[in-house]
N, C-alpha and C. Protein backbone atom coordinates (compact mmCIF):
# COMPACT_ATOMS: atom_id res chain seq x y z
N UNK A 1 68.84 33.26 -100.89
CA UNK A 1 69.56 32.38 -101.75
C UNK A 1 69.53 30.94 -101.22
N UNK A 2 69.36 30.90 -100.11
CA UNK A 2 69.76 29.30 -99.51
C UNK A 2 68.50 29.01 -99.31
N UNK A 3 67.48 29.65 -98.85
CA UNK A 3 66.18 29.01 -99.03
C UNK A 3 66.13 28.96 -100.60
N UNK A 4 66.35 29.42 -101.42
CA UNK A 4 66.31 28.73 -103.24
C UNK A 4 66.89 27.69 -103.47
N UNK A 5 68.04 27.29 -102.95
CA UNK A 5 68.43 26.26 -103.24
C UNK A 5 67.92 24.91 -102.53
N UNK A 6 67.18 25.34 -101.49
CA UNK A 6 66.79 24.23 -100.84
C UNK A 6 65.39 24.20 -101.23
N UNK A 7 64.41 25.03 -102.15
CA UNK A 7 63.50 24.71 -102.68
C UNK A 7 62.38 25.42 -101.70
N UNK A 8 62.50 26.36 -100.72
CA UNK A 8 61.36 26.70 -100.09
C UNK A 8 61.30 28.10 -100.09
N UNK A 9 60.07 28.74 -100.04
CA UNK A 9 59.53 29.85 -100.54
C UNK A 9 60.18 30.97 -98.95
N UNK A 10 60.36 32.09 -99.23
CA UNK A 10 60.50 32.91 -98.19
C UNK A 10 59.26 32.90 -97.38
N UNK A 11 57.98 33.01 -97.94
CA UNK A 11 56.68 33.23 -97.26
C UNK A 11 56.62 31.60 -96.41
N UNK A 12 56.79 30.48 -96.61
CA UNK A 12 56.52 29.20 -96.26
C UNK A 12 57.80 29.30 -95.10
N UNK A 13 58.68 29.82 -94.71
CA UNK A 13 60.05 30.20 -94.06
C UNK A 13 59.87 31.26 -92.90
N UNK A 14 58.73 32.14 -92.83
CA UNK A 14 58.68 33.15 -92.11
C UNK A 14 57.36 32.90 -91.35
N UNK A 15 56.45 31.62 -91.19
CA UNK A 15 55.10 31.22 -91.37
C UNK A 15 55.94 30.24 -90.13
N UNK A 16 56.85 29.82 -90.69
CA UNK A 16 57.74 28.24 -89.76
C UNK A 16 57.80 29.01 -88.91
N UNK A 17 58.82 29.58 -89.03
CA UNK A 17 59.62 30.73 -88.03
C UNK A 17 58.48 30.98 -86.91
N UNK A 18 57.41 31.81 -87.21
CA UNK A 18 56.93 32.55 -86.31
C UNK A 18 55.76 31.20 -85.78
N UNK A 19 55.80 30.32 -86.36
CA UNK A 19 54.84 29.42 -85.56
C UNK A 19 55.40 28.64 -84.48
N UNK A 20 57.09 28.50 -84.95
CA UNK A 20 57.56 28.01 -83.70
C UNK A 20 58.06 28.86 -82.10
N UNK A 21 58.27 30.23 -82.89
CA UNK A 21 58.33 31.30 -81.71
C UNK A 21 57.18 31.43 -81.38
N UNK A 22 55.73 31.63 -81.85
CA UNK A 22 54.70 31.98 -80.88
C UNK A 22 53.67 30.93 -80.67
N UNK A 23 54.35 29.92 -80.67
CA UNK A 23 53.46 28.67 -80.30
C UNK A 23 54.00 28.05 -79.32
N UNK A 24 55.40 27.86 -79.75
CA UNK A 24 56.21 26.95 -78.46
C UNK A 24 56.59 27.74 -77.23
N UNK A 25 55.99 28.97 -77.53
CA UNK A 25 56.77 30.23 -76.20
C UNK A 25 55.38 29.99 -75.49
N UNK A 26 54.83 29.43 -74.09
CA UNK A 26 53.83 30.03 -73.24
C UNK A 26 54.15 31.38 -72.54
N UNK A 27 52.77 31.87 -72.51
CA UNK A 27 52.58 33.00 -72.03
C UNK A 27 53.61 33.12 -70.88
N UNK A 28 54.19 34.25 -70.24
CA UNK A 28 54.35 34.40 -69.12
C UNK A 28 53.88 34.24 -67.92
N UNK A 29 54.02 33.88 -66.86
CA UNK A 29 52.71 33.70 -65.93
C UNK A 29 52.79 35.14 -64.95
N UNK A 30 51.32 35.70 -64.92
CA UNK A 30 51.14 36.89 -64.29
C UNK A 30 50.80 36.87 -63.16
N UNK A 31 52.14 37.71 -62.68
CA UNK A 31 52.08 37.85 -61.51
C UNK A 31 51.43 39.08 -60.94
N UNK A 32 50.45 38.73 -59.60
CA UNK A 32 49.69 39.18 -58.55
C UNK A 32 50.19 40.75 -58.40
N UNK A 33 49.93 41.76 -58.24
CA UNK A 33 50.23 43.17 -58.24
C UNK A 33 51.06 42.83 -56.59
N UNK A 34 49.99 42.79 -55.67
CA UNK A 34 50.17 42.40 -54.68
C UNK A 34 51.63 41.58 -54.16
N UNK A 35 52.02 40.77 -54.90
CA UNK A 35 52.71 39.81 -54.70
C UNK A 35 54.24 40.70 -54.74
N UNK A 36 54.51 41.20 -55.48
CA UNK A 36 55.34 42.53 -55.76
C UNK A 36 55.61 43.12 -54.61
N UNK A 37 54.21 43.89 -54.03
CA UNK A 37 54.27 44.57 -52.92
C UNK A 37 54.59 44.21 -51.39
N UNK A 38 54.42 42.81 -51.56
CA UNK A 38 54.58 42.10 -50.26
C UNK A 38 56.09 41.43 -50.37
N UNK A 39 56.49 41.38 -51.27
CA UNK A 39 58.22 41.43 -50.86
C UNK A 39 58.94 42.08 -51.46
N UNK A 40 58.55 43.33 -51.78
CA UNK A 40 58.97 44.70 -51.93
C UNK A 40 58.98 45.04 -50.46
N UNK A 41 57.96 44.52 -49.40
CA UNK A 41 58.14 44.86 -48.14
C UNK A 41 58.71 44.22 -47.39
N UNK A 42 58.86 42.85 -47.59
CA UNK A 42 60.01 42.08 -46.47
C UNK A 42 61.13 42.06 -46.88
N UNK A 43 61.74 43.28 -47.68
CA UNK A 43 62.72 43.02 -48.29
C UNK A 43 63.65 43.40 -47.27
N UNK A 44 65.03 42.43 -47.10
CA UNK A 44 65.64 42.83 -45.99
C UNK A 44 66.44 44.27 -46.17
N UNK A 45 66.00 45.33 -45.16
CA UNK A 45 66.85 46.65 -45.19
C UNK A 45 67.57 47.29 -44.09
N UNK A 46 68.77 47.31 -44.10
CA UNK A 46 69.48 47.25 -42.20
C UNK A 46 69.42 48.67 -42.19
N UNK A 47 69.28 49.71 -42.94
CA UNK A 47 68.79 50.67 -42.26
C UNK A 47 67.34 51.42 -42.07
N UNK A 48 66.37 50.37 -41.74
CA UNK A 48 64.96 50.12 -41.33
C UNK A 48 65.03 50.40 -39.99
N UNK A 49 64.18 51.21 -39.42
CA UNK A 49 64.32 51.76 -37.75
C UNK A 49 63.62 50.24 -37.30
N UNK A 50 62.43 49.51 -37.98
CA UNK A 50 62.62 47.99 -37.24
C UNK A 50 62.92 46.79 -37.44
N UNK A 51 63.02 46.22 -36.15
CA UNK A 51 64.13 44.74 -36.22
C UNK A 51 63.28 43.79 -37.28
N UNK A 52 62.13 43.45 -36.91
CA UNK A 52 61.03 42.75 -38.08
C UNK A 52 60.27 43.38 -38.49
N UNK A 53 59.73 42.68 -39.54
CA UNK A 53 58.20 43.11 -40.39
C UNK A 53 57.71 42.10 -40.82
N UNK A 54 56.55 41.89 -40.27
CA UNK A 54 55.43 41.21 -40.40
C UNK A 54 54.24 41.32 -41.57
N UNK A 55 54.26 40.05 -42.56
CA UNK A 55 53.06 40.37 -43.33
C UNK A 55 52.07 39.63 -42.71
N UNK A 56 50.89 39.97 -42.33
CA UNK A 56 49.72 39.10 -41.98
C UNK A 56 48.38 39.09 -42.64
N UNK A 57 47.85 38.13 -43.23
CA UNK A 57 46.66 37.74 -43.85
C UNK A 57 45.68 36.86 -42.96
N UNK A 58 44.61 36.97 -43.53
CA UNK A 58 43.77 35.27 -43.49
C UNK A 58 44.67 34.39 -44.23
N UNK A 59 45.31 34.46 -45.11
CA UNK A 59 46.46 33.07 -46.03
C UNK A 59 47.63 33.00 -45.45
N UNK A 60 48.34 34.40 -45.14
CA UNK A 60 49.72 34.05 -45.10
C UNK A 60 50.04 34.84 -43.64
N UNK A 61 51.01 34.57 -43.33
CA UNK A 61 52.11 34.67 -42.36
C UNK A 61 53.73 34.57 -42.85
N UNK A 62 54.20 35.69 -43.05
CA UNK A 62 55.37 36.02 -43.51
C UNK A 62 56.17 37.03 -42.25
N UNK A 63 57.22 36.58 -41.73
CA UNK A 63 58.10 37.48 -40.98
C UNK A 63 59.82 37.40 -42.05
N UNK A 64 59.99 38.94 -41.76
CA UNK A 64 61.63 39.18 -42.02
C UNK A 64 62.10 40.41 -41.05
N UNK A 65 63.76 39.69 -40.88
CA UNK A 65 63.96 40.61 -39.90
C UNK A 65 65.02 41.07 -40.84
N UNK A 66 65.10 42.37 -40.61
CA UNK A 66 66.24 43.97 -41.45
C UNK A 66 67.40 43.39 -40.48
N UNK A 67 67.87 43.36 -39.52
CA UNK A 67 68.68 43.96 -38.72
C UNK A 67 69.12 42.46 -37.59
N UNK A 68 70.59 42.93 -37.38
CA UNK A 68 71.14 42.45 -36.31
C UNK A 68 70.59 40.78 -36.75
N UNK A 69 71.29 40.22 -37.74
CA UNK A 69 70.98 38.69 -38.04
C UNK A 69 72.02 37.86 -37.35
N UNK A 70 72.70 38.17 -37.02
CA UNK A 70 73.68 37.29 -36.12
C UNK A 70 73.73 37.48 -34.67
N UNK A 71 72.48 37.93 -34.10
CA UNK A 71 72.48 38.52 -32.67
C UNK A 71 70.91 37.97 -32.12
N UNK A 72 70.62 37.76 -32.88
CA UNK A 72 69.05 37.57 -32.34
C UNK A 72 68.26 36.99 -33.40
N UNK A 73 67.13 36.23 -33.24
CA UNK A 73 66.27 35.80 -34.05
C UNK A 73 65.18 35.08 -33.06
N UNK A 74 64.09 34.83 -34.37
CA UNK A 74 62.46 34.71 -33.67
C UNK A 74 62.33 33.38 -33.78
N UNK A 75 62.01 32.66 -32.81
CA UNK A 75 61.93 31.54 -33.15
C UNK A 75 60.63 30.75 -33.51
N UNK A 76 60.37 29.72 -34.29
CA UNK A 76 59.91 29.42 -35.50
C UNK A 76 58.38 28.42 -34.22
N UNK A 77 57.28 29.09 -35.10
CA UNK A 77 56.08 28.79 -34.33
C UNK A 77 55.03 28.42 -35.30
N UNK A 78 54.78 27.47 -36.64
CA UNK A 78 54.27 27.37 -37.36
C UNK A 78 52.56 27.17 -36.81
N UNK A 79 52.67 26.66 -35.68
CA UNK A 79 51.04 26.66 -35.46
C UNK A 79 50.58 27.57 -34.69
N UNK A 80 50.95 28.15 -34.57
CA UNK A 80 50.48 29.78 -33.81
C UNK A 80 50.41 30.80 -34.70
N UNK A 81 51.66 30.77 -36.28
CA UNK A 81 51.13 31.42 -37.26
C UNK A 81 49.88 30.90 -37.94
N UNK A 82 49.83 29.91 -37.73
CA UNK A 82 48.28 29.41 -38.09
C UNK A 82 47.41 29.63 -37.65
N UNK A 83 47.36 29.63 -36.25
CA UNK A 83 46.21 30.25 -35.26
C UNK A 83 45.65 32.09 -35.58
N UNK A 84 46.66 32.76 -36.06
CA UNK A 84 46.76 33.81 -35.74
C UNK A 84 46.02 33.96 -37.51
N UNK A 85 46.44 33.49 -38.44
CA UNK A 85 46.17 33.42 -39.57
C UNK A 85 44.32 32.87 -39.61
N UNK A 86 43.79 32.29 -38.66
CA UNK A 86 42.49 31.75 -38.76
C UNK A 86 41.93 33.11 -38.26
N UNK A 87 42.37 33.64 -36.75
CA UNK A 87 41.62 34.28 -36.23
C UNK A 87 41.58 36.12 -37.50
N UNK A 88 42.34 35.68 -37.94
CA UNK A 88 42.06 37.04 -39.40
C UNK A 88 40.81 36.25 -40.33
N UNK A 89 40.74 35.54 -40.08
CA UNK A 89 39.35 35.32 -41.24
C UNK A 89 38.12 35.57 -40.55
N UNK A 90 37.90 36.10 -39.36
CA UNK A 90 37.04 36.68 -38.50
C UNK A 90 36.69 37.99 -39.43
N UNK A 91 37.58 38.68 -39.54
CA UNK A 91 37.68 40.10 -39.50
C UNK A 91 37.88 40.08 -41.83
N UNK A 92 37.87 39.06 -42.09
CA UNK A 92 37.61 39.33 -44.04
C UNK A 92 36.64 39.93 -44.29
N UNK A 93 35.85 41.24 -43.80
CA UNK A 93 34.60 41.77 -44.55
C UNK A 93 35.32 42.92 -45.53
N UNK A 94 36.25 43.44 -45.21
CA UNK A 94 36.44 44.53 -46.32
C UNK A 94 37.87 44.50 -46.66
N UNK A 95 37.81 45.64 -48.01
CA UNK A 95 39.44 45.15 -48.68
C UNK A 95 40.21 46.56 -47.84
N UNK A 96 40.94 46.09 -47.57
CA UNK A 96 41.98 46.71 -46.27
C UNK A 96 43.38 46.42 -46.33
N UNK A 97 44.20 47.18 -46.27
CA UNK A 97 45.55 47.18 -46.13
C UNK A 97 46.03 48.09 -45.11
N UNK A 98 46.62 47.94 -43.98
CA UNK A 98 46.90 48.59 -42.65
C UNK A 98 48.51 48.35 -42.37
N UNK A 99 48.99 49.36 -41.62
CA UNK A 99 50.38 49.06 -41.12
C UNK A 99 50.48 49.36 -39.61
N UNK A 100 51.02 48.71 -38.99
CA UNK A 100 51.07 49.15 -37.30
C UNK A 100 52.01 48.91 -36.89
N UNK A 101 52.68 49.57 -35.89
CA UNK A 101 54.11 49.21 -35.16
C UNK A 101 54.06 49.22 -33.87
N UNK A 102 54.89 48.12 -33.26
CA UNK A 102 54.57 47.61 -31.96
C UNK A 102 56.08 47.87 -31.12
N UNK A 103 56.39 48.47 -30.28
CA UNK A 103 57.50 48.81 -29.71
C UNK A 103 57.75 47.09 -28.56
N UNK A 104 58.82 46.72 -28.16
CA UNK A 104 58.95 45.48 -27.81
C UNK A 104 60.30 45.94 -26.55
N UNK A 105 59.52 45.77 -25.60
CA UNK A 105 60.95 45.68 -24.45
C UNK A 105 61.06 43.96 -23.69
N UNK A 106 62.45 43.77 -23.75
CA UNK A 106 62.75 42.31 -23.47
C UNK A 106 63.59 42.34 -21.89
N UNK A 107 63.41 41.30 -21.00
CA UNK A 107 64.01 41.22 -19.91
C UNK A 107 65.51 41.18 -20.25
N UNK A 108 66.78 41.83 -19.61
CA UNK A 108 67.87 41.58 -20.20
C UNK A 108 68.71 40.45 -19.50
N UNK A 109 68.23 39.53 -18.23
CA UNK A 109 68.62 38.65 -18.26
C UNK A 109 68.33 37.54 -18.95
N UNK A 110 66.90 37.25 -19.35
CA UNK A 110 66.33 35.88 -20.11
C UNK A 110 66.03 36.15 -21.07
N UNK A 111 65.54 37.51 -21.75
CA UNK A 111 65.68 37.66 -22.85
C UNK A 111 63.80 37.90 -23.54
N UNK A 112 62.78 37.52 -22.46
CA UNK A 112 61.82 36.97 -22.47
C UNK A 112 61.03 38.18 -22.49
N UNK A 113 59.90 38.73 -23.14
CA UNK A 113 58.94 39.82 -22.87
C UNK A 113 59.09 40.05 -21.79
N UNK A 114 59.21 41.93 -22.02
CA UNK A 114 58.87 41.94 -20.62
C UNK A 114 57.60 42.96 -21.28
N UNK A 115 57.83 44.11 -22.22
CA UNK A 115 56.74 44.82 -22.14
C UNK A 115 56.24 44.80 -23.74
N UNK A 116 54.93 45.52 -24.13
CA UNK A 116 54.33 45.33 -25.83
C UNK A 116 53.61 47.03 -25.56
N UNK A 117 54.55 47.48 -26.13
CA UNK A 117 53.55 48.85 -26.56
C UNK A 117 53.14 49.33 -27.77
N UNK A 118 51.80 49.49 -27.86
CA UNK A 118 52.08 49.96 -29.64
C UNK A 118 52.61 51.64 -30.08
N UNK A 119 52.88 51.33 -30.85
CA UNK A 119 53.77 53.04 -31.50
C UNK A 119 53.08 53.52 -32.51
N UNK A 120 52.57 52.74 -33.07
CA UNK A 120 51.85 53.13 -34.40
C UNK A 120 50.23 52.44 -34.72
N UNK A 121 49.13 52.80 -34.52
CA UNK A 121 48.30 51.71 -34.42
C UNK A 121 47.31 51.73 -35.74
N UNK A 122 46.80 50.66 -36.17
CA UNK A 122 46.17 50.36 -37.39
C UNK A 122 44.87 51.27 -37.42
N UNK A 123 44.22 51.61 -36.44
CA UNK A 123 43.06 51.95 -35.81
C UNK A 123 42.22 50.95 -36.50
N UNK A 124 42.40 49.71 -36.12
CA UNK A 124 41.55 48.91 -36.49
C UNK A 124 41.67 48.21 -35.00
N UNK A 125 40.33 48.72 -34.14
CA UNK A 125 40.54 48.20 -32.11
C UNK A 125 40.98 46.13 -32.61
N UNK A 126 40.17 45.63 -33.45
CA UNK A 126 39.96 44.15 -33.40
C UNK A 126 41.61 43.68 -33.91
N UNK A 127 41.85 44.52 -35.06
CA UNK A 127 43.75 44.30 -35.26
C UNK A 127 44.24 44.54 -34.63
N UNK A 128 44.12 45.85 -33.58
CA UNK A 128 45.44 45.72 -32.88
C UNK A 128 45.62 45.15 -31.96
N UNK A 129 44.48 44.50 -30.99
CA UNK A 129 44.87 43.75 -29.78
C UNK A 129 44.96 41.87 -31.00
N UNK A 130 44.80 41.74 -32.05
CA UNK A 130 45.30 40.75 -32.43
C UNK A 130 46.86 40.90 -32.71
N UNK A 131 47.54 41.85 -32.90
CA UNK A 131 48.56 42.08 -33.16
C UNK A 131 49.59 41.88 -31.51
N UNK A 132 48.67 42.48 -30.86
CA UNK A 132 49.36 42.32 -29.33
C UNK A 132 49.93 40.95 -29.08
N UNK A 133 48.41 40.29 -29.14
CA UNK A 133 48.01 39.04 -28.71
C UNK A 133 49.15 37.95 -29.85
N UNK A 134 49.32 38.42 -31.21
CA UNK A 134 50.78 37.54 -31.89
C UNK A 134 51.81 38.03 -30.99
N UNK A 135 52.34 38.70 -30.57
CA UNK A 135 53.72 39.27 -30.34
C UNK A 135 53.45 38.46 -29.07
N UNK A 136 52.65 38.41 -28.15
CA UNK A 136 52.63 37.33 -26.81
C UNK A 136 52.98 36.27 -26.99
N UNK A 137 52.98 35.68 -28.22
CA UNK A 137 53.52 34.23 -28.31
C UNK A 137 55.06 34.19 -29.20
N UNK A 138 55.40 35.42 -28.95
CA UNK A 138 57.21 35.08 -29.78
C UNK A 138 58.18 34.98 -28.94
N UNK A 139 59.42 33.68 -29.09
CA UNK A 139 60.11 33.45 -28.45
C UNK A 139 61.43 34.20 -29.06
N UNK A 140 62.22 34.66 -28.37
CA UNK A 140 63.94 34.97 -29.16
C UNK A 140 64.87 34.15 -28.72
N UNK A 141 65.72 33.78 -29.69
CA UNK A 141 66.56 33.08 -29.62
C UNK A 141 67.81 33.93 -29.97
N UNK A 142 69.47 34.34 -28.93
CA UNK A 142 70.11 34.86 -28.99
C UNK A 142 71.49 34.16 -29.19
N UNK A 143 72.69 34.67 -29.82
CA UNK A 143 73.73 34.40 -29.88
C UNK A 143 74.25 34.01 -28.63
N UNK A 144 75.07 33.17 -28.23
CA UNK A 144 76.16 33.38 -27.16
C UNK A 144 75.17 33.87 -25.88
N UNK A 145 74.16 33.64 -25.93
CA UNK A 145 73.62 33.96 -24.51
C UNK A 145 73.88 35.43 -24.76
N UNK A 146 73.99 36.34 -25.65
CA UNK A 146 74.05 37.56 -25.00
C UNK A 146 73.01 38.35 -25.32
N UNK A 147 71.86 38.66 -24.66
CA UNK A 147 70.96 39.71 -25.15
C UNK A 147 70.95 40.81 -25.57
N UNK A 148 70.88 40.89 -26.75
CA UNK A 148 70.78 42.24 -27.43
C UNK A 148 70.11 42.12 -28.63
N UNK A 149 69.82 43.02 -28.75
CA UNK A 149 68.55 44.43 -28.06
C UNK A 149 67.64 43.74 -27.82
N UNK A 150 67.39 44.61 -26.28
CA UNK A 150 66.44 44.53 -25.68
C UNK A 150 65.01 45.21 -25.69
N UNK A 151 65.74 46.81 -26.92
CA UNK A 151 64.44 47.24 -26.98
C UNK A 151 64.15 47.17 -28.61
N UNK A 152 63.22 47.21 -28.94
CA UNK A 152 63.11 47.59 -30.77
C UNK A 152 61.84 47.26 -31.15
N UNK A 153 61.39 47.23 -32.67
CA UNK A 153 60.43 47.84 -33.33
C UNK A 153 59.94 46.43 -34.25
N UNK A 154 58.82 46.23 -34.14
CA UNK A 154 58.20 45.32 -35.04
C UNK A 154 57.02 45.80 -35.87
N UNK A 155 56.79 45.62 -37.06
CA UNK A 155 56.07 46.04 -38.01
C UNK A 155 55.52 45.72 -38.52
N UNK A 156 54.10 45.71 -38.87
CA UNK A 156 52.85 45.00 -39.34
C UNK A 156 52.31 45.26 -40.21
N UNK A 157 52.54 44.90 -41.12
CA UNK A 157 51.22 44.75 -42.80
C UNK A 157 50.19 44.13 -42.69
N UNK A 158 49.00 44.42 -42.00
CA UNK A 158 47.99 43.43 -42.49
C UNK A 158 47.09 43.80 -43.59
N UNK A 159 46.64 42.82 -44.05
CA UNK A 159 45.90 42.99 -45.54
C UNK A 159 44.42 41.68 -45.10
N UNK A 160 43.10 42.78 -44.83
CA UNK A 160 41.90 42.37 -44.84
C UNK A 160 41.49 42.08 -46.46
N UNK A 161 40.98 40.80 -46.81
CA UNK A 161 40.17 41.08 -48.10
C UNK A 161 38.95 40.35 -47.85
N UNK A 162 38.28 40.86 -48.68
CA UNK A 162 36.24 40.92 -48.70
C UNK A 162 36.66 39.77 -49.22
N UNK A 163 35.86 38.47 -48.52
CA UNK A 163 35.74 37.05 -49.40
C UNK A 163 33.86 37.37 -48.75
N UNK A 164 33.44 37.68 -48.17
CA UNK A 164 32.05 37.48 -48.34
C UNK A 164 31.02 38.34 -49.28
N UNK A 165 30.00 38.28 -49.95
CA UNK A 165 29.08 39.25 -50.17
C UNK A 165 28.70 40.57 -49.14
N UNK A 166 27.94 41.52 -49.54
CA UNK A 166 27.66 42.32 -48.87
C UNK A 166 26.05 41.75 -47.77
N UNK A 167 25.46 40.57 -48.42
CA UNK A 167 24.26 40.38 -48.26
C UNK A 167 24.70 39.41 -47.11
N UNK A 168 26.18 38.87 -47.24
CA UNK A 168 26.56 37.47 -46.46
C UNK A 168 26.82 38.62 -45.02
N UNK A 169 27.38 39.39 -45.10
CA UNK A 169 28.04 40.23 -44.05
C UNK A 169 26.94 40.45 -42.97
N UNK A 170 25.97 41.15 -43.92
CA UNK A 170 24.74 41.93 -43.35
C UNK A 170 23.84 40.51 -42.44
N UNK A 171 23.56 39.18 -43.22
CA UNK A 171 23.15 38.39 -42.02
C UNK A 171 24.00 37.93 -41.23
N UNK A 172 25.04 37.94 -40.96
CA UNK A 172 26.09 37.79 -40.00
C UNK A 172 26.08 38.65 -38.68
N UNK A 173 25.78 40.27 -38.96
CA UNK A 173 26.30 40.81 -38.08
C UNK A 173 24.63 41.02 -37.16
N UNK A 174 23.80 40.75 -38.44
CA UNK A 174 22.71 40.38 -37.63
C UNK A 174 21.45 39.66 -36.80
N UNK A 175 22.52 38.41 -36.99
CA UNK A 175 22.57 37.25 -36.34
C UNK A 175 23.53 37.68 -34.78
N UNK A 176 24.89 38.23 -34.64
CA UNK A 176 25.37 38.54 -33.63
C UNK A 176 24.53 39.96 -32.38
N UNK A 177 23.70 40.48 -33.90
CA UNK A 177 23.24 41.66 -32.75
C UNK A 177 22.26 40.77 -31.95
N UNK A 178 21.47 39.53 -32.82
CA UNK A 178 19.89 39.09 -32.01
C UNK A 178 21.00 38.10 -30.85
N UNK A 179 21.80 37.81 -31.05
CA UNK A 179 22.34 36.88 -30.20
C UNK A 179 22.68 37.92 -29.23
N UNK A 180 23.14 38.79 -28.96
CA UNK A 180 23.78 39.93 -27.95
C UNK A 180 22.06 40.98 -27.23
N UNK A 181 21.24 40.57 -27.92
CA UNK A 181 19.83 41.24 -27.35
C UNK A 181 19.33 39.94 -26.79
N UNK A 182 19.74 38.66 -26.76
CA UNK A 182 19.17 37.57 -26.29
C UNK A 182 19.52 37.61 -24.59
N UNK A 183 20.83 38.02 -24.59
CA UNK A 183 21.85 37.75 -23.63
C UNK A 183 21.63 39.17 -22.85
């Protein structure tokens, strides 16, 4: 009735309508499957048997810690997550997703490494002594001077992805064998 009186057709009314809902609406932007999964995993959970979890890439470097947030924390090393983030683009030949856990004993006067054992290992030999070799460079920073815990659990996501060809790989590794028959 009120579109009659105002002179416009129902069909010319439902044409408006839907051109301004599906024209002026952009798409949603789609998000990464992946992206989901990686803070689906740092999601903080205090009853997680470890204190952190580590996402590590060739791109990213992501730490969250579950547990004991007012007692302890890691202190902040942006160029060593960088370092550690380069030396993974060594290892981009295949698509890989790995988890490893590293048991961590701390001196209980300073607070400072004392030991790195792994508990769970990627069986990837080149990840896990890179995984060692990150945890050698983390500092803790404690409440009140009081150390605690001294012992606990750190946890590792790494995610290898193929950025080279298969053809790029293959002269690579055989370029390293003629270099290692040179020597």
């Amino acid at each position: 009735m009120l579109l009659r009186r105002l002179g416009v057709s129902a069909s010319v009314f439902v044409i408006a309508v839907a051109g301004l809902l599906f024209c002026a609406t952009a798409p949603a932007p789609v998000k990464d499957a992946r992206e989901g999964q990686i803070q689906e995993y740092l999601r903080v959970d205090p009853q997680a048997d470890e204190l952190f979890r580590v996402y590590l890439s060739s791109s990213r470097y992501l730490v969250s810690q579950m547990k004991f947030l007012d007692r302890v924390s890691r202190g902040e090393d942006p160029g060593g997550d960088k370092f550690i983030c380069e030396e993974m683009k060594k290892h981009d030949k295949i698509e890989e997703t790995r988890t490893a856990v590293v048991t961590v004993w701390l001196f209980p006067d300073t607070g400072r490494l004392m030991k790195i054992r792994p508990k769970k290992l990627s069986y990837l030999m080149e990840i896990d002594s890179l995984i060692i070799e990150d945890i050698q460079r983390w500092n803790f920073k404690f409440e009140k001077n009081y150390i605690y815990p001294t012992k606990f659990d750190i946890m590792y996501r790494v995610a290898l992805r193929k950025k080279q060809s298969d053809e790029e790989i293959l002269k690579e590794v055989q370029e390293k064998l003629k270099e290692k028959s040179k020597n």
